[in-house]
PDB file of N, CA and C in Angstrom:
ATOM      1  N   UNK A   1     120.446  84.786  79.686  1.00  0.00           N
ATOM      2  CA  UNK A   1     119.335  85.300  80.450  1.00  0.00           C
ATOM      3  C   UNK A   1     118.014  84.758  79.932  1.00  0.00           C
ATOM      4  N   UNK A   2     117.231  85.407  80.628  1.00  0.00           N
ATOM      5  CA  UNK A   2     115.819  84.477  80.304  1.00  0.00           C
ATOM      6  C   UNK A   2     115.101  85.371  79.403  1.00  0.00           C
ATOM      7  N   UNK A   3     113.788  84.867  78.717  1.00  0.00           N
ATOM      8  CA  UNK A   3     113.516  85.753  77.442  1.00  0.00           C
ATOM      9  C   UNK A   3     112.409  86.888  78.578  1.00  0.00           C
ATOM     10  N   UNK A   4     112.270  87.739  77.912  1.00  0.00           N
ATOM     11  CA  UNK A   4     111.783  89.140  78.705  1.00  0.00           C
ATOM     12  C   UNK A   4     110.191  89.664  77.159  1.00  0.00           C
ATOM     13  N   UNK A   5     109.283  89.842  77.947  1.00  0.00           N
ATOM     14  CA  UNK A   5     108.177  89.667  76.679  1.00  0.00           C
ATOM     15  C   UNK A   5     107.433  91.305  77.788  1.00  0.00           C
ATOM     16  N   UNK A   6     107.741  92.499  76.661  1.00  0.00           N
ATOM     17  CA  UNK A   6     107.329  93.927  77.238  1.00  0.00           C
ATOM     18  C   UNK A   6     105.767  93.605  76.572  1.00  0.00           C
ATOM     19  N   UNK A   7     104.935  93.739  77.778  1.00  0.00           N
ATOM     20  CA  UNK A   7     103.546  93.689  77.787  1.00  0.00           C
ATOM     21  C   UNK A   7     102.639  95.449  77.771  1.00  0.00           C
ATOM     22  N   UNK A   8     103.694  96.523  78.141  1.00  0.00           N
ATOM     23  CA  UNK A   8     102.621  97.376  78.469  1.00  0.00           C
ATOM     24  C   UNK A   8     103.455  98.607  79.194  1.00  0.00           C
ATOM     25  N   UNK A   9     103.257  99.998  78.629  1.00  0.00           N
ATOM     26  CA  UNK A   9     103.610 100.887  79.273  1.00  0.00           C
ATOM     27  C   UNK A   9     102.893 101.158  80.563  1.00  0.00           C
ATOM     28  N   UNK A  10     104.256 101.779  81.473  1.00  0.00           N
ATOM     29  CA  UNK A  10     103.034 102.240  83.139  1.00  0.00           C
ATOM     30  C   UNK A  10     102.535 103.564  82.375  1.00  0.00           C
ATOM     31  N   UNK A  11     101.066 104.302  83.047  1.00  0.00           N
ATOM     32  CA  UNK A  11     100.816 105.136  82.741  1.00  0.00           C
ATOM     33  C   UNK A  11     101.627 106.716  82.567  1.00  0.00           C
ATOM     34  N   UNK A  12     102.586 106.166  83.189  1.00  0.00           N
ATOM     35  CA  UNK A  12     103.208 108.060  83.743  1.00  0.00           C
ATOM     36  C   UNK A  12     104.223 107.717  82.104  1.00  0.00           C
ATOM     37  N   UNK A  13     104.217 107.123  81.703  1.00  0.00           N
ATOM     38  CA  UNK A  13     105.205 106.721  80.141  1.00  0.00           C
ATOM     39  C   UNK A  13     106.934 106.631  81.383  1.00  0.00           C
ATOM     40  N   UNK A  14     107.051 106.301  82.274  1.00  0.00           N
ATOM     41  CA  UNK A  14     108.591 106.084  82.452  1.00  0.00           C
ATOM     42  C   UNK A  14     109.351 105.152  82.988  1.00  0.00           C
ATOM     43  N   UNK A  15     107.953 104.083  83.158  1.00  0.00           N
ATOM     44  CA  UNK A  15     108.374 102.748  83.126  1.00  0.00           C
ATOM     45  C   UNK A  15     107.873 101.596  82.109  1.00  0.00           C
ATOM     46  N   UNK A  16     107.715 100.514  82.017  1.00  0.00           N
ATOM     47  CA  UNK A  16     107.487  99.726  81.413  1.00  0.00           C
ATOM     48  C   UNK A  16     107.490  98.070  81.987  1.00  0.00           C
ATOM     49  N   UNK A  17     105.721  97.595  81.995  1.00  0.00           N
ATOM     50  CA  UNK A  17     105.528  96.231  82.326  1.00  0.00           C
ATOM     51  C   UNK A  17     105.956  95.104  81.472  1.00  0.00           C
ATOM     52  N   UNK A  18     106.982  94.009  82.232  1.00  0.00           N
ATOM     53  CA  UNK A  18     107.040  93.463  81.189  1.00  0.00           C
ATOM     54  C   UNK A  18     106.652  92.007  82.013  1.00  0.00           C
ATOM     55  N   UNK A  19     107.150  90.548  81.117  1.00  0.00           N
ATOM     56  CA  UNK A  19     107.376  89.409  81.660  1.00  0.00           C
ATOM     57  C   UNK A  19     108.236  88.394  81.657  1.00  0.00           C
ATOM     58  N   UNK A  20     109.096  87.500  82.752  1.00  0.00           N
ATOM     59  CA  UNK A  20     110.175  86.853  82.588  1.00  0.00           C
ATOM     60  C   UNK A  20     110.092  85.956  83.337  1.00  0.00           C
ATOM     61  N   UNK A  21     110.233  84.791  82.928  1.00  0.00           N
ATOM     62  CA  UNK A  21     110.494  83.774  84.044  1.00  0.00           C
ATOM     63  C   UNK A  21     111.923  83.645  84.416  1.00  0.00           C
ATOM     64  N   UNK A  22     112.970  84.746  84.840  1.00  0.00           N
ATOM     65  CA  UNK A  22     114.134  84.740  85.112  1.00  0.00           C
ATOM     66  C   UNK A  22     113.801  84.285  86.707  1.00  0.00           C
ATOM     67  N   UNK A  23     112.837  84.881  87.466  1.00  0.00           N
ATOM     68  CA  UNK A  23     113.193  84.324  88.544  1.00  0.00           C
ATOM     69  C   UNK A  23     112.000  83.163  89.116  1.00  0.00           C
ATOM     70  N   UNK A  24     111.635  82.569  87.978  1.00  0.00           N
ATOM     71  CA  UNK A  24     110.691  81.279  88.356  1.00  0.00           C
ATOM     72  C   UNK A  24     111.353  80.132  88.568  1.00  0.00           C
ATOM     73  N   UNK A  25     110.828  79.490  89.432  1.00  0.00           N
ATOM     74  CA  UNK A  25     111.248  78.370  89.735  1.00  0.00           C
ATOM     75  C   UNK A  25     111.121  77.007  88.235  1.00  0.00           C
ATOM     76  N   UNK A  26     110.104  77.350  87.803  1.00  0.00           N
ATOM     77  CA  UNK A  26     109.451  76.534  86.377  1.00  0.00           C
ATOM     78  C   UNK A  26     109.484  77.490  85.437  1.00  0.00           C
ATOM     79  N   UNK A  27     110.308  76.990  84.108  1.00  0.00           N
ATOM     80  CA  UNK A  27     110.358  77.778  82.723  1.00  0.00           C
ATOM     81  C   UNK A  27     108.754  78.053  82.408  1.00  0.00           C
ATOM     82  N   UNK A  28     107.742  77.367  83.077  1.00  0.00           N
ATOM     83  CA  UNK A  28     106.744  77.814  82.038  1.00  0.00           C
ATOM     84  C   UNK A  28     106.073  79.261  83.116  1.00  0.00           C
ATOM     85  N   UNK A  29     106.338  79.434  83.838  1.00  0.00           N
ATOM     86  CA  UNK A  29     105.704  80.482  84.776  1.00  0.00           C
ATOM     87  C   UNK A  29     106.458  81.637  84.792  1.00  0.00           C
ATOM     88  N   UNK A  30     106.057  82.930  84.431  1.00  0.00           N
ATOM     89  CA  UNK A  30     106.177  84.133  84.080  1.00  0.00           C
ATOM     90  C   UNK A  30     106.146  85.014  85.200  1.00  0.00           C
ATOM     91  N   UNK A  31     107.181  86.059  85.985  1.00  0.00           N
ATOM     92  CA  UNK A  31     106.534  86.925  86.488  1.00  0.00           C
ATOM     93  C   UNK A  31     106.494  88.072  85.959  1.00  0.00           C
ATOM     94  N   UNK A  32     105.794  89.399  86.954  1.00  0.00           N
ATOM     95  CA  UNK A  32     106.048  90.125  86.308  1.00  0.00           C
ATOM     96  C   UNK A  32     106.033  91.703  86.870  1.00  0.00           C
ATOM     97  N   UNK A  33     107.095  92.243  85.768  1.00  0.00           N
ATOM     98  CA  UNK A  33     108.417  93.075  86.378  1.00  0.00           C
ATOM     99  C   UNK A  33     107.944  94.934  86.035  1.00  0.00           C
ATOM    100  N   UNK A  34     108.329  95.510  86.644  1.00  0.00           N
ATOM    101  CA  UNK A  34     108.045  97.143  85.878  1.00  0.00           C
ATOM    102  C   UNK A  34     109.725  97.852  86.155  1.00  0.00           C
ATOM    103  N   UNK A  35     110.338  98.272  84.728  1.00  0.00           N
ATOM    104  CA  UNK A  35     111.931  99.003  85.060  1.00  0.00           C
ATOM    105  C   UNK A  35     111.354 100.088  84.255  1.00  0.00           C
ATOM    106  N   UNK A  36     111.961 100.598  84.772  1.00  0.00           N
ATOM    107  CA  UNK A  36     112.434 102.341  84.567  1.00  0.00           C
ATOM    108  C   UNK A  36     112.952 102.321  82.921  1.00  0.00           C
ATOM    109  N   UNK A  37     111.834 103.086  81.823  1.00  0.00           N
ATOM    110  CA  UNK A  37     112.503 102.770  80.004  1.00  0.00           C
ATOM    111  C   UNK A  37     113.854 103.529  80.101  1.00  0.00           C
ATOM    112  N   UNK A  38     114.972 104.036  81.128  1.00  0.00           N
ATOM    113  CA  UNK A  38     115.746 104.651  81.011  1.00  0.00           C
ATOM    114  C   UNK A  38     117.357 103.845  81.542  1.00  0.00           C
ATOM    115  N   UNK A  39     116.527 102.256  81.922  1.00  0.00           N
ATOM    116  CA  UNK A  39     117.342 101.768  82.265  1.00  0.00           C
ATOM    117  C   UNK A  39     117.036 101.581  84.147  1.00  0.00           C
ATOM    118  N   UNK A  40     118.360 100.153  85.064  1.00  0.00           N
ATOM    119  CA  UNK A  40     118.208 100.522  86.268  1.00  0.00           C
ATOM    120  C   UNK A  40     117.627  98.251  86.368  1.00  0.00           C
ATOM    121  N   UNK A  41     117.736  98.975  87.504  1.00  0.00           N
ATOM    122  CA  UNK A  41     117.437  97.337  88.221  1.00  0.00           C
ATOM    123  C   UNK A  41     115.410  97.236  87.837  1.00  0.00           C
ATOM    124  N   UNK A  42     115.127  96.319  87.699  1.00  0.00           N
ATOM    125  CA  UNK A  42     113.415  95.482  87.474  1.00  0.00           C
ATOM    126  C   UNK A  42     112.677  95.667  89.197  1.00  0.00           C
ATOM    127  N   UNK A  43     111.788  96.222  89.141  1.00  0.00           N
ATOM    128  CA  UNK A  43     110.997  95.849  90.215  1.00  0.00           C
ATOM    129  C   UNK A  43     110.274  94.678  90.366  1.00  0.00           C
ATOM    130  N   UNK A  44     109.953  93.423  90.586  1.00  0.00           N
ATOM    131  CA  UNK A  44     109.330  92.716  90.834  1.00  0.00           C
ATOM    132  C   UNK A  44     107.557  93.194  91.319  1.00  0.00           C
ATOM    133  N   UNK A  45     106.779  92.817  90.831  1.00  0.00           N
ATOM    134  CA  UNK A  45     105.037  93.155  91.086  1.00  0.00           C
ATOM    135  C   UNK A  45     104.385  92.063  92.249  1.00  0.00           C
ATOM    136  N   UNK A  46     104.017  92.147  93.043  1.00  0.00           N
ATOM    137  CA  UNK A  46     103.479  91.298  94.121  1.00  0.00           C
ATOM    138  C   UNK A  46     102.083  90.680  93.912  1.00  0.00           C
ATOM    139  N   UNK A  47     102.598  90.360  92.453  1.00  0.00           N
ATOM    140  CA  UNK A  47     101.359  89.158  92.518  1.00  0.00           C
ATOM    141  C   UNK A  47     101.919  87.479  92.194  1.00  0.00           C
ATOM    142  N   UNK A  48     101.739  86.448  92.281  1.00  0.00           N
ATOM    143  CA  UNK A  48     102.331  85.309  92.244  1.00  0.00           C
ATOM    144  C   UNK A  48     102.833  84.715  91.112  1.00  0.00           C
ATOM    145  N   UNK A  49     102.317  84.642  89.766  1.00  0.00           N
ATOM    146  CA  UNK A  49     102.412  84.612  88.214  1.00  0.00           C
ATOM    147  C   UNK A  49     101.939  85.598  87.499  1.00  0.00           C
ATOM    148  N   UNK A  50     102.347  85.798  86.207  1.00  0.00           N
ATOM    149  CA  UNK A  50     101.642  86.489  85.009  1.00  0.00           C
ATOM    150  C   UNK A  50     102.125  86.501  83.944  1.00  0.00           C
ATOM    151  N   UNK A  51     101.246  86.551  83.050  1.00  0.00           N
ATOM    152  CA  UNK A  51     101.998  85.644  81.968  1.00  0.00           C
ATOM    153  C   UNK A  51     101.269  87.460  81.014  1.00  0.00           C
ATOM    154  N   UNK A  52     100.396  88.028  80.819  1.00  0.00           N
ATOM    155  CA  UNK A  52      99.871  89.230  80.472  1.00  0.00           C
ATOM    156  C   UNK A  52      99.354  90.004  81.413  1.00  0.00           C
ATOM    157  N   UNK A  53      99.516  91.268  81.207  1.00  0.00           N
ATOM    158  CA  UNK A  53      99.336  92.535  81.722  1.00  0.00           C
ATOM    159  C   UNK A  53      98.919  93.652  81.668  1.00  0.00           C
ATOM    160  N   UNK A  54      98.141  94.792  82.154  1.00  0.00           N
ATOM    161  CA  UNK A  54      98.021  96.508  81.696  1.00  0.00           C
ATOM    162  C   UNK A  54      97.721  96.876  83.160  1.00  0.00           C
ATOM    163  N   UNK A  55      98.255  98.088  83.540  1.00  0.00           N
ATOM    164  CA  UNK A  55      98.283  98.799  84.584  1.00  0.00           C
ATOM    165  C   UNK A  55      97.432 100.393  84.226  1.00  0.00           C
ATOM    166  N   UNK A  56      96.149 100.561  85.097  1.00  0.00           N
ATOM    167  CA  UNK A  56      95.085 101.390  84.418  1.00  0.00           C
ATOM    168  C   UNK A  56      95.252 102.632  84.069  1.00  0.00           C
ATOM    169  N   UNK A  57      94.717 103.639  83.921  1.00  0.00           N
ATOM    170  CA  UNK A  57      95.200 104.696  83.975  1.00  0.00           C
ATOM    171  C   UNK A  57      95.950 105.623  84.413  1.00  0.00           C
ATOM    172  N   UNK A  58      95.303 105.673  85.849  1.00  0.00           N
ATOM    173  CA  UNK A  58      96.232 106.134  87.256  1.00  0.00           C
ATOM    174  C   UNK A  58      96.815 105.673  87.677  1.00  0.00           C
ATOM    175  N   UNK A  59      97.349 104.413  87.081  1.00  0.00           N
ATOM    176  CA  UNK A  59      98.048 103.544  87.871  1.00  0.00           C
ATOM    177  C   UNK A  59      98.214 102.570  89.326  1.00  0.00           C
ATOM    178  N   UNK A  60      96.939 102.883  89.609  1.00  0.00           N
ATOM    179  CA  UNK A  60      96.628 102.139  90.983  1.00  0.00           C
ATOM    180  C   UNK A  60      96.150 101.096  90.666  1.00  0.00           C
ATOM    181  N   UNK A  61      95.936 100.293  89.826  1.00  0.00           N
ATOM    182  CA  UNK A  61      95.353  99.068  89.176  1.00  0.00           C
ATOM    183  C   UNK A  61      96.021  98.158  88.352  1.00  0.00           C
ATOM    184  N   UNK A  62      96.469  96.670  88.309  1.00  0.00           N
ATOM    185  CA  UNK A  62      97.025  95.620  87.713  1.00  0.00           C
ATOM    186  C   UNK A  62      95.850  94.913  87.303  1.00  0.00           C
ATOM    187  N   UNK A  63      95.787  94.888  85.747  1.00  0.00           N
ATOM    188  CA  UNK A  63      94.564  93.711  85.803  1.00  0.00           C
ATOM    189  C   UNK A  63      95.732  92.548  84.604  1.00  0.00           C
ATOM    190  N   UNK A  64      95.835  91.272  85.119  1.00  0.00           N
ATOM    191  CA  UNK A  64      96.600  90.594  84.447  1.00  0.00           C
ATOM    192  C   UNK A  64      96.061  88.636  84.311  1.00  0.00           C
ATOM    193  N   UNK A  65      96.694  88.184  83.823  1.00  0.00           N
ATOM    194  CA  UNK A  65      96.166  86.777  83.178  1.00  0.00           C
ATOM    195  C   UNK A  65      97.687  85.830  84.220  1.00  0.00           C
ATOM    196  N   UNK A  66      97.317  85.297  85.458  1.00  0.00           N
ATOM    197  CA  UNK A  66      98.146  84.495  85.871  1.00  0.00           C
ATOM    198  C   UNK A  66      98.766  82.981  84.986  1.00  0.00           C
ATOM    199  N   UNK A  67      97.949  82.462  84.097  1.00  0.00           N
ATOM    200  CA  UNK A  67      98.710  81.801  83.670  1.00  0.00           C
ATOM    201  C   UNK A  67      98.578  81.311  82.167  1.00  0.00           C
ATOM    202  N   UNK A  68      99.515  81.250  81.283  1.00  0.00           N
ATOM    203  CA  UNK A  68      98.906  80.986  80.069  1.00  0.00           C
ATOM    204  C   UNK A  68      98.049  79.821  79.118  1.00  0.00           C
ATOM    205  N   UNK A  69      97.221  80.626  78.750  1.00  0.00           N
ATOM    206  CA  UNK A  69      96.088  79.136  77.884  1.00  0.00           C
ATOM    207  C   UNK A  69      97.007  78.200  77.644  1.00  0.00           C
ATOM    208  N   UNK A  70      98.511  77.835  77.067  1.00  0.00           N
ATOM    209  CA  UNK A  70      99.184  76.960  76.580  1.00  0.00           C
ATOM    210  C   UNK A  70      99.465  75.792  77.676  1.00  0.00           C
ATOM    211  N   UNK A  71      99.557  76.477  79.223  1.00  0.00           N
ATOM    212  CA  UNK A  71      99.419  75.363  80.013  1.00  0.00           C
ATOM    213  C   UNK A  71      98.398  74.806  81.096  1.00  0.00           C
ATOM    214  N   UNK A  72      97.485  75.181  80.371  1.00  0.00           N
ATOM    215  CA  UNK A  72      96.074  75.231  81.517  1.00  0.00           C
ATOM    216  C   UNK A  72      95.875  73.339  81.685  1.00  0.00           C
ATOM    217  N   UNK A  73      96.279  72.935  80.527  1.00  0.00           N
ATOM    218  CA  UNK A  73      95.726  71.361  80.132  1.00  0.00           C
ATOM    219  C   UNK A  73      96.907  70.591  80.834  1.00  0.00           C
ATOM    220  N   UNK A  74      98.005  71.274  81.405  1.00  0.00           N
ATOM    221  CA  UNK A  74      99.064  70.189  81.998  1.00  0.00           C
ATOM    222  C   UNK A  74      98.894  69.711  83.244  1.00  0.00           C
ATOM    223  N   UNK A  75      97.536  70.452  83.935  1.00  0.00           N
ATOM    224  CA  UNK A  75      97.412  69.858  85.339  1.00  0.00           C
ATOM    225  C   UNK A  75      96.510  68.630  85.048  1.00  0.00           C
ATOM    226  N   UNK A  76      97.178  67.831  85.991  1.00  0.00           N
ATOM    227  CA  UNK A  76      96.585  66.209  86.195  1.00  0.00           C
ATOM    228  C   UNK A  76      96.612  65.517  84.276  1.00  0.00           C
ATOM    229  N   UNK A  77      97.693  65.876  83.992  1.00  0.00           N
ATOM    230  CA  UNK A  77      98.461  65.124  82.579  1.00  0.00           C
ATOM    231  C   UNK A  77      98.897  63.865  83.008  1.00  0.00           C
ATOM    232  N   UNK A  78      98.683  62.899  82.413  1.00  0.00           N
ATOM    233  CA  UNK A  78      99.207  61.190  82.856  1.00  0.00           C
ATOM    234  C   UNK A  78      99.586  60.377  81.303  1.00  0.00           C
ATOM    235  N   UNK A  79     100.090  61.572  80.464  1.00  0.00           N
ATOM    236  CA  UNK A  79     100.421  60.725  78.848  1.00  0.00           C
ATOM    237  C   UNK A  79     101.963  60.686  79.420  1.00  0.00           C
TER     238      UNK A  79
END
């Protein structure tokens, strides 16, 4: 399986944000998932990448980092 990197409890404490590129098309692109800490299938989050995460207090809010500093420099690479 693919590596899974837990970024962040949801507020209510009974899930948990995490990140995986299990279902990316490219190893370097992350999405990202919220499961139930009790176990159960991953919800998928409807935003396009994310590589970091926190979901606000009330939970009506995602503020997250679509892609990581490590590959910001690979667009338009010609080495």
């Amino acid at each position: 399986g693919a590596p899974d990197r837990m970024l962040d409890w949801h507020p209510d404490g009974k899930s948990i944000l995490f990140a995986t590129t299990r279902t990316s098309e490219k190893d370097r692109f992350n999405h990202l998932y919220l499961v139930s800490a009790t176990g159960g299938l991953p919800e998928k989050l409807p935003v396009p990448y994310g590589e970091f995460g926190m979901i606000n207090g009330d939970g009506s809010t995602l503020a997250y980092v679509p892609i990581a500093i490590d590959f910001r420099t690979w667009k338009r690479y010609r080495g």
